[in-house]
Protein backbone atom coordinates (compact mmCIF):
# COMPACT_ATOMS: atom_id res chain seq x y z
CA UNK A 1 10.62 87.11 108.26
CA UNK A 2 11.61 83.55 107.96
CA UNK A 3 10.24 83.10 104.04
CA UNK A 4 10.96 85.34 100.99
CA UNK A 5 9.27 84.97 97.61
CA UNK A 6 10.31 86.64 94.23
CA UNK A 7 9.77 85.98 90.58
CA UNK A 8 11.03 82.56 90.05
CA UNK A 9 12.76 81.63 93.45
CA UNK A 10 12.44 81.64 97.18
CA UNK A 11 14.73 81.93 100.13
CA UNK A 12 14.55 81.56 103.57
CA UNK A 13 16.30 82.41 106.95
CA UNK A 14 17.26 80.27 109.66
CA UNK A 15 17.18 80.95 113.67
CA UNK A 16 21.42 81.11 113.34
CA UNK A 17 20.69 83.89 110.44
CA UNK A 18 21.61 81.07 107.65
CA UNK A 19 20.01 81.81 104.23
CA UNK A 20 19.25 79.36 101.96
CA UNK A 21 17.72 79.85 98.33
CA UNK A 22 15.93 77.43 95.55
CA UNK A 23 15.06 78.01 92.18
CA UNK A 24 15.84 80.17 88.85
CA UNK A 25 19.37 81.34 88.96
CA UNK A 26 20.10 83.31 85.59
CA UNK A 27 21.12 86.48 87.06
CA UNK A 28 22.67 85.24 90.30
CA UNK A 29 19.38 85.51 92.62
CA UNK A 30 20.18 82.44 94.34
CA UNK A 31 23.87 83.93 95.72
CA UNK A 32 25.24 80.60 93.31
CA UNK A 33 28.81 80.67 91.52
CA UNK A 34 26.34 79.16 88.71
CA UNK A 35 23.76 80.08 87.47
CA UNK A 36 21.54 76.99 86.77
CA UNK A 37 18.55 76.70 88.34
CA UNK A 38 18.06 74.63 91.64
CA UNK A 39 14.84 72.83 93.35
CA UNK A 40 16.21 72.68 96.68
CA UNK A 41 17.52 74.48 98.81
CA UNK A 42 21.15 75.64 98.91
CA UNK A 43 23.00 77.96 100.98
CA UNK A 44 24.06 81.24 100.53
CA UNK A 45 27.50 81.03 101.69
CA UNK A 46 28.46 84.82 102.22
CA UNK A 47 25.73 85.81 104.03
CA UNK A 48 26.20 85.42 107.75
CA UNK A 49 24.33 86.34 111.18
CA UNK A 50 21.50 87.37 108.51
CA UNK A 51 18.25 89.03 110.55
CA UNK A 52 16.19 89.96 107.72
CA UNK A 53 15.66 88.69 104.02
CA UNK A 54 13.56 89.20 101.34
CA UNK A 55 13.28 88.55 97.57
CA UNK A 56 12.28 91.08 94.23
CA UNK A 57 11.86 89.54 91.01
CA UNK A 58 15.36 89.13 90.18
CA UNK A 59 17.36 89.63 93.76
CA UNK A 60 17.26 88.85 96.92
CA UNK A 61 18.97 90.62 99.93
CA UNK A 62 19.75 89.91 103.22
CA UNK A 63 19.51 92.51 106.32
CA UNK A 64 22.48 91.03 109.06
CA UNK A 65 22.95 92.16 112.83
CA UNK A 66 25.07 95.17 111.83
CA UNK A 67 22.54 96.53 109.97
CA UNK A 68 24.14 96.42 106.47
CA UNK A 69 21.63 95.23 103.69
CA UNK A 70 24.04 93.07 101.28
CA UNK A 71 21.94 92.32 97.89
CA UNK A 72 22.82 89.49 95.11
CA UNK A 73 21.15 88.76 91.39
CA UNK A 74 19.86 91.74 89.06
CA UNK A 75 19.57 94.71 91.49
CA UNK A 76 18.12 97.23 88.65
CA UNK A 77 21.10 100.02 90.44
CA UNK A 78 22.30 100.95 86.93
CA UNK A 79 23.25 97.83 85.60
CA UNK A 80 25.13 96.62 88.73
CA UNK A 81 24.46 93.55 90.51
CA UNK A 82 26.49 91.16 92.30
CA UNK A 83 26.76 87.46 90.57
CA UNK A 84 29.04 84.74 90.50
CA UNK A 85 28.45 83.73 94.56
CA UNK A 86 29.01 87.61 96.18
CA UNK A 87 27.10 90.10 97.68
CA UNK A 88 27.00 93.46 96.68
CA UNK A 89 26.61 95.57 100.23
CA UNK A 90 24.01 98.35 98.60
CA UNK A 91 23.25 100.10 102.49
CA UNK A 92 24.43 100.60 106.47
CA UNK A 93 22.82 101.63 109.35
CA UNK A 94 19.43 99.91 107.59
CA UNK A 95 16.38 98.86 109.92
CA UNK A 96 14.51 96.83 107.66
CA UNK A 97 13.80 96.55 103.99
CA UNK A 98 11.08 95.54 101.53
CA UNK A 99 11.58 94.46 97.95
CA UNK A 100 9.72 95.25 94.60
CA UNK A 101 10.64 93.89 90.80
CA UNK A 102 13.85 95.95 90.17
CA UNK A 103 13.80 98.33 93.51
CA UNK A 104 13.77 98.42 96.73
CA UNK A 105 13.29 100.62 99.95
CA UNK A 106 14.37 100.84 103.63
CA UNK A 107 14.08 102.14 106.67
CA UNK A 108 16.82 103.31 108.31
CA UNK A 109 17.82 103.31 112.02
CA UNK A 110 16.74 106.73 112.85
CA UNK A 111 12.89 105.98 111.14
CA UNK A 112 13.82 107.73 107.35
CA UNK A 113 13.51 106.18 104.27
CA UNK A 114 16.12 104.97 101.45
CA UNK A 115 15.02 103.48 98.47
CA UNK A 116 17.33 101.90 95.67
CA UNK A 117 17.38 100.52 92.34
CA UNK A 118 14.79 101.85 89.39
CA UNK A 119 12.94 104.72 89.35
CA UNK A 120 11.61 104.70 85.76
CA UNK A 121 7.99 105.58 87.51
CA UNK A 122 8.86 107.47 90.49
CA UNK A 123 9.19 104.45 92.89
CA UNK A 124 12.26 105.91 94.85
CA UNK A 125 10.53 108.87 96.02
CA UNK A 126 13.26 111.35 95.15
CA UNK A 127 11.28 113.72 93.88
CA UNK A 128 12.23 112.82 90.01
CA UNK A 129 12.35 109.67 87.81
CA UNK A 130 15.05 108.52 85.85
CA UNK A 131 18.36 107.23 87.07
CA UNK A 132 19.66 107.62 90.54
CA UNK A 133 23.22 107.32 91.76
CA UNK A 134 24.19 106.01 94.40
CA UNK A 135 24.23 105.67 98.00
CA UNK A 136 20.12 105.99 97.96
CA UNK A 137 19.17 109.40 98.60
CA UNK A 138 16.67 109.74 101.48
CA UNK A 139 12.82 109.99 100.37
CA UNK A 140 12.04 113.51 101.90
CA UNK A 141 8.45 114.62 103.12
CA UNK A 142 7.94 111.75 105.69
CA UNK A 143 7.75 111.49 109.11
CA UNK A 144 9.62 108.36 111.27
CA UNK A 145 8.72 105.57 109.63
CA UNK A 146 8.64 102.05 110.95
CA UNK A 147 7.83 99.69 107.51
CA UNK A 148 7.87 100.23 104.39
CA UNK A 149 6.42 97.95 100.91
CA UNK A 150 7.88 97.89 97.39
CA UNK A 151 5.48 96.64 94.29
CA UNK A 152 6.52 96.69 90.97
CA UNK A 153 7.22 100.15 90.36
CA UNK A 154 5.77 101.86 93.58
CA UNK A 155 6.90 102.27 96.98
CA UNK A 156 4.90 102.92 100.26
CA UNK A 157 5.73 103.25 103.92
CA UNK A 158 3.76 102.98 107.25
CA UNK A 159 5.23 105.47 110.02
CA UNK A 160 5.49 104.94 113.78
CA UNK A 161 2.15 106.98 113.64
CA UNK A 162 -0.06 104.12 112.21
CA UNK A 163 -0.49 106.51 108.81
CA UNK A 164 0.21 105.15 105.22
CA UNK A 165 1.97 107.34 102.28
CA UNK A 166 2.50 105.45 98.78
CA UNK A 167 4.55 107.02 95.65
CA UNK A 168 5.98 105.54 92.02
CA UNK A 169 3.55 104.13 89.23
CA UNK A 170 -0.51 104.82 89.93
CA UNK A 171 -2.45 103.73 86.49
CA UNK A 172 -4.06 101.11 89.01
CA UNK A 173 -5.03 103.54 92.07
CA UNK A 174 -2.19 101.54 93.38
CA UNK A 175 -0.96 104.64 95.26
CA UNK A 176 -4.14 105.21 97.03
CA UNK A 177 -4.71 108.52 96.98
CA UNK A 178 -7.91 108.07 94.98
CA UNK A 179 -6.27 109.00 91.45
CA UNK A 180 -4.53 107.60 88.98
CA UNK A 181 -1.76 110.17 88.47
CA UNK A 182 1.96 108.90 89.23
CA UNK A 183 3.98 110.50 91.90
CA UNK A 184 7.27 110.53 92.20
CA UNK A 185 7.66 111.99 95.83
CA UNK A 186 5.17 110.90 98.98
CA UNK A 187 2.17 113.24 98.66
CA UNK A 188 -0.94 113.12 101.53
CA UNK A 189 -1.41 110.12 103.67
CA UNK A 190 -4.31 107.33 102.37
CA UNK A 191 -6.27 108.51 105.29
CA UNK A 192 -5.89 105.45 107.66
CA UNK A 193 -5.31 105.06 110.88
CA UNK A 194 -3.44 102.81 113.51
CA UNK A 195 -2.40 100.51 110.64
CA UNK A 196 0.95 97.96 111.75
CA UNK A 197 1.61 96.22 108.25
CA UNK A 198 1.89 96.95 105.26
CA UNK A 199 2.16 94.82 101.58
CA UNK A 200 2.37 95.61 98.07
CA UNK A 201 2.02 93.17 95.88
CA UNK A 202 2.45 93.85 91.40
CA UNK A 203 0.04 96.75 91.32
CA UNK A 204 -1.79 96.59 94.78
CA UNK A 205 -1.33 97.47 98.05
CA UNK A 206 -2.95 96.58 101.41
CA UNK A 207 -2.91 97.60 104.84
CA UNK A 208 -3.53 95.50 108.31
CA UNK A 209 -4.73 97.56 111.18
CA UNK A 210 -4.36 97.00 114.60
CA UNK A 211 -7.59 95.60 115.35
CA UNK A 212 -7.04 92.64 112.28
CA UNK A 213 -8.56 94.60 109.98
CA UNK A 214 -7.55 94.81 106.25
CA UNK A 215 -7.63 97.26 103.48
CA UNK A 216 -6.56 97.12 100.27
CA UNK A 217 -6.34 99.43 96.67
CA UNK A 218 -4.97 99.17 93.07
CA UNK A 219 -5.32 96.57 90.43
CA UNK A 220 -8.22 94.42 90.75
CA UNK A 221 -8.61 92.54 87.37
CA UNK A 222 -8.35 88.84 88.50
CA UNK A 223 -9.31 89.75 92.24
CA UNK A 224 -6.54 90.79 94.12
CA UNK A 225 -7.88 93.08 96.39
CA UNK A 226 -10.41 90.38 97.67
CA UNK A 227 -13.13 92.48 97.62
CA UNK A 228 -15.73 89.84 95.54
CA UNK A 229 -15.47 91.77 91.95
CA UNK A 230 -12.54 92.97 89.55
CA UNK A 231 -13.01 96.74 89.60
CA UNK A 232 -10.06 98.42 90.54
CA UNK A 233 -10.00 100.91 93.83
CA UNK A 234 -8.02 104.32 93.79
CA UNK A 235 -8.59 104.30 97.57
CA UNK A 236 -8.16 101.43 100.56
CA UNK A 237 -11.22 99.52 101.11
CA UNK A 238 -12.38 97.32 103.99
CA UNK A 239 -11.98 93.38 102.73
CA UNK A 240 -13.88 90.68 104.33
CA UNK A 241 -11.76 88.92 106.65
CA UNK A 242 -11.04 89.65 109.79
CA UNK A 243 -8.11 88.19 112.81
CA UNK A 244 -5.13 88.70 110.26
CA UNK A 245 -1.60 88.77 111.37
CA UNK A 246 0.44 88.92 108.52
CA UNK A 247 0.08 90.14 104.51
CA UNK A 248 2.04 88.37 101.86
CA UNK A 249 1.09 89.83 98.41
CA UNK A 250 1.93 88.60 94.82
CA UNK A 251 1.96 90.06 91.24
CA UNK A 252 -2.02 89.54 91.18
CA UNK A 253 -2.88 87.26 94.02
CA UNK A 254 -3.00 87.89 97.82
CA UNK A 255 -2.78 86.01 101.05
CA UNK A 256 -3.18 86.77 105.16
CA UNK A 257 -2.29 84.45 108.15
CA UNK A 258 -4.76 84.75 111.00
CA UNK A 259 -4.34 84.46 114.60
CA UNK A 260 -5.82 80.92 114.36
CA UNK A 261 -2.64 79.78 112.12
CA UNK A 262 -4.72 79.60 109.07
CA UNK A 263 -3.37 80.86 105.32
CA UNK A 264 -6.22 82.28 103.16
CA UNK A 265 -5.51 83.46 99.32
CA UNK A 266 -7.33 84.71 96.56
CA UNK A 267 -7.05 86.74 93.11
CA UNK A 268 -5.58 85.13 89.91
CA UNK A 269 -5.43 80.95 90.49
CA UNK A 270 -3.40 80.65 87.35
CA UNK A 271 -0.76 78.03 87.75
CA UNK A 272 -2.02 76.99 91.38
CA UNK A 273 -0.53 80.08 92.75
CA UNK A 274 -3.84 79.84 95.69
CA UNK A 275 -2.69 76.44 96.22
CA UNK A 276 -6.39 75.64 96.48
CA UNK A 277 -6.13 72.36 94.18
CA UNK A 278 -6.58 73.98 91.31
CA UNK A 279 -6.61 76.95 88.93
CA UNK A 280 -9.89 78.87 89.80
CA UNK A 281 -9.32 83.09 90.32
CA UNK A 282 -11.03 83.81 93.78
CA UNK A 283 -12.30 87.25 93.88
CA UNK A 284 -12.05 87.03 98.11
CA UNK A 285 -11.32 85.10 100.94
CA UNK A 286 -12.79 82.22 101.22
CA UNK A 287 -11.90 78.62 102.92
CA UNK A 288 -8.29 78.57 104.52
CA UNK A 289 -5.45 76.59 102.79
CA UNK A 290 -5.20 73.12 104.18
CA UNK A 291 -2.05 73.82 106.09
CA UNK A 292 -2.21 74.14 110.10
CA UNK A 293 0.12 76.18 112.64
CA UNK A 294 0.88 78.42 109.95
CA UNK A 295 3.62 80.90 111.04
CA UNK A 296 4.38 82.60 108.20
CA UNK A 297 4.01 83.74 104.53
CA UNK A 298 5.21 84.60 101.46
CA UNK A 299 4.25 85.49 98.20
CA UNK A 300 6.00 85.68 94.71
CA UNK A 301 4.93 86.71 91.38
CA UNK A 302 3.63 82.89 90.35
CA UNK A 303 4.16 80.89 93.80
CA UNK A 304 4.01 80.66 97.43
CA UNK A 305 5.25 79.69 100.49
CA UNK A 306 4.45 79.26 104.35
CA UNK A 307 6.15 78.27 106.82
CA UNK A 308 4.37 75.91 109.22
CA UNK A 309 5.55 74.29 112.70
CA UNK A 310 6.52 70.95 110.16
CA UNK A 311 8.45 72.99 108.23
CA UNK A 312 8.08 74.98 104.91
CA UNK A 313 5.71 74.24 101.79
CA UNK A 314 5.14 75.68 98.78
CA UNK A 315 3.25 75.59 96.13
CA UNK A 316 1.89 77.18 92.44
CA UNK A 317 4.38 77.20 89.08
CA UNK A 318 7.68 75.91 89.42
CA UNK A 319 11.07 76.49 87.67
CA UNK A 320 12.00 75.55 91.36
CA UNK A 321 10.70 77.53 93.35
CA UNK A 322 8.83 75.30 94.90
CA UNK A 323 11.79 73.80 96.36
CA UNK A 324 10.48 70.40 96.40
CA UNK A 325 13.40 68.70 94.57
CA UNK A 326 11.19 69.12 90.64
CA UNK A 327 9.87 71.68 88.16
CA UNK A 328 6.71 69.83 88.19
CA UNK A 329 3.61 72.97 88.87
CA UNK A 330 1.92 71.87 92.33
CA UNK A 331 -1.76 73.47 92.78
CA UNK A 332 -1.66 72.24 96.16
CA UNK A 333 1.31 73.08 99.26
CA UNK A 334 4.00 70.33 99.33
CA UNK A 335 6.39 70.27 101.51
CA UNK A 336 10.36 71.89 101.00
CA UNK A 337 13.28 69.33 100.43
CA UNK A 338 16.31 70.39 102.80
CA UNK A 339 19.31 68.54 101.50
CA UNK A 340 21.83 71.38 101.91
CA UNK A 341 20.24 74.04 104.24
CA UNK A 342 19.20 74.53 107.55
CA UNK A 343 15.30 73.69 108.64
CA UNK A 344 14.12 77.71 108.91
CA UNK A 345 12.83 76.81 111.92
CA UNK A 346 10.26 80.16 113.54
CA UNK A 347 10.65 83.23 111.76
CA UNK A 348 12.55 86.29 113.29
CA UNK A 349 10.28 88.09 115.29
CA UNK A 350 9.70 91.67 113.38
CA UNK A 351 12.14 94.47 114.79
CA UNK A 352 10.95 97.11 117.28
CA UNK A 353 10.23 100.54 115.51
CA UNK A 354 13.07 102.78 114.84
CA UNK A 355 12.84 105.66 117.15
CA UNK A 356 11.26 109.01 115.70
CA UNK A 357 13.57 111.14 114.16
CA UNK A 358 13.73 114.56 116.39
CA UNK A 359 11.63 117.60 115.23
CA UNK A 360 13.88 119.83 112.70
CA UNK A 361 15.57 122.76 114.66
């Protein structure tokens, strides 16, 4: 995707696979020699011919054309990270890749799943929680996969079937699976079907089908899920909005680009994080964001971002994030400052499906 949002920064990747990164720095998440933080955009010099990028709460990694997933910042792999202006190159032969607060998952080139980082809840899928060495171990029990979403501390994937399986932390029904036991290994499937994207936000998850439908489950306190109350759902439910393209999901808000080009949000408005004009929690979608031509989204645990045919905006709280040059809050979108970096131009089209891994002999 061409926009990446995390817990106090952004990033975002240009058509010549440039990165470039704004914000809070104190653990390297930028890909800086220094750590200060920085409202505009700067390039992240080691990272080149990058396809892919996203952003947890206190990393961000790149996916390039070789497919080798290079990391930088606080990568949660047992106490390893990669500051001071270097990557740390954490997996090969890597597909695509999702992000969460201190883990991550991906899918590899032959459609299995690899997640890294912590698993004090389950969230790599290995069957066991506590520490995991290194290289990831493959997540066992799933079919080929094609996507896959990280949350705080749980993981789920989408395979090339349409069919959803979540795992990690549950006291939210965040998994799905209509309990609120943890797992630490993919149980049953969440009972959709023909589903092509999937999000996880802090504690909740949703699901875009192929028709523009959208479902979501987990934590519902400040309205996340968009379904017009706060109750929490152990199981996806149907939300009311219909023509979406694309999820982008934050600690405890939510937003969906439709065909039309149009960014909706809603959940918790603390901070401006809707970017509605002010601080109201919408329990579902309502109006659209006054931004046109959207093309893409992102969403971080206080901000977010889109990226529109005049360029990126951003808006919510800002330690500078926002990228707009201060660490003034903005409830409403305003517009990135590129002094260093590359315009991101269109996002990267999404990657075909891996293929399905053959039937075991």
């Amino acid at each position: 995707m061409g926009l990446a949002a995390g817990g106090g920064h952004s990033c975002a990747l240009s058509a010549d696979g440039t990165v470039a990164c704004w914000g809070l720095n104190g653990v390297g998440q930028l890909g800086l020699k220094r750590t200060r933080a920085h409202p505009t955009p700067e390039t992240v010099r080691f990272v080149r011919g990058a396809v892919l990028i996203d952003a947890g709460t206190y990393f961000s990694c790149a996916l390039d054309r070789h497919d080798v997933l290079r990391c930088w910042g606080e990568l949660g792999l047992n106490g390893r990270g990669a500051r001071g202006g270097t990557g740390l190159e954490v997996l090969h032969g890597v597909h695509s890749f999702a992000l969460g607060a201190d883990h991550g998952c991906a899918v590899t080139v032959v459609g299995q799943v690899r997640c890294f980082g912590s698993n004090v809840r389950g969230q790599l899928g290995v069957g066991r929680i506590g520490v995991v060495e290194q290289p990831a171990p493959t997540v066992a029990g799933l079919p080929g996969v094609r996507q896959v979403s990280s949350g705080a501390a749980h993981s789920c994937a989408l395979g090339v079937d349409g069919r959803v399986w979540c795992w990690g932390f549950n006291a939210h029904g965040q998994l799905g699976d209509g309990t609120r036991d943890d797992r630490n290994a993919p149980g049953a499937d969440l009972g959709l079907s023909d589903v092509v994207q999937i999000a996880s936000g802090g504690h909740h998850s949703c699901a875009l089908t192929r028709a523009g439908t959208l479902h979501c489950w987990g934590r519902n306190d400040a309205g996340q899920l968009g379904l017009g109350d706060d109750a929490d759902r152990t199981r996806p439910e149907r939300v009311p909005l219909d023509a979406v393209v694309e999820l982008a999901l934050g600690a405890s808000h939510s937003c969906a680009r439709t065909r039309h080009g149009q960014a909706h949000c809603w959940g918790l408005g603390e901070g401006g994080r809707l970017g509605y004009g002010d601080e109201a929690d919408r329990p579902a979608p309502g109006a659209a964001l006054e931004l046109t031509a959207v093309l893409a989204l992102a969403a971080g645990d206080m901000h977010g971002c889109a990226l529109t045919e005049a360029g990126p905006w951003c808006w919510g709280v800002n330690d500078g994030q926002l990228g707009d040059g201060t660490f003034e809050p903005r409830l409403r979108p305003v517009p990135v400052a590129w002094p260093t970096a590359p315009h991101p131009g269109a996002p990267t089209p999404p990657p075909t499906p891996p293929p399905t891994p053959p039937p075991p002999r």
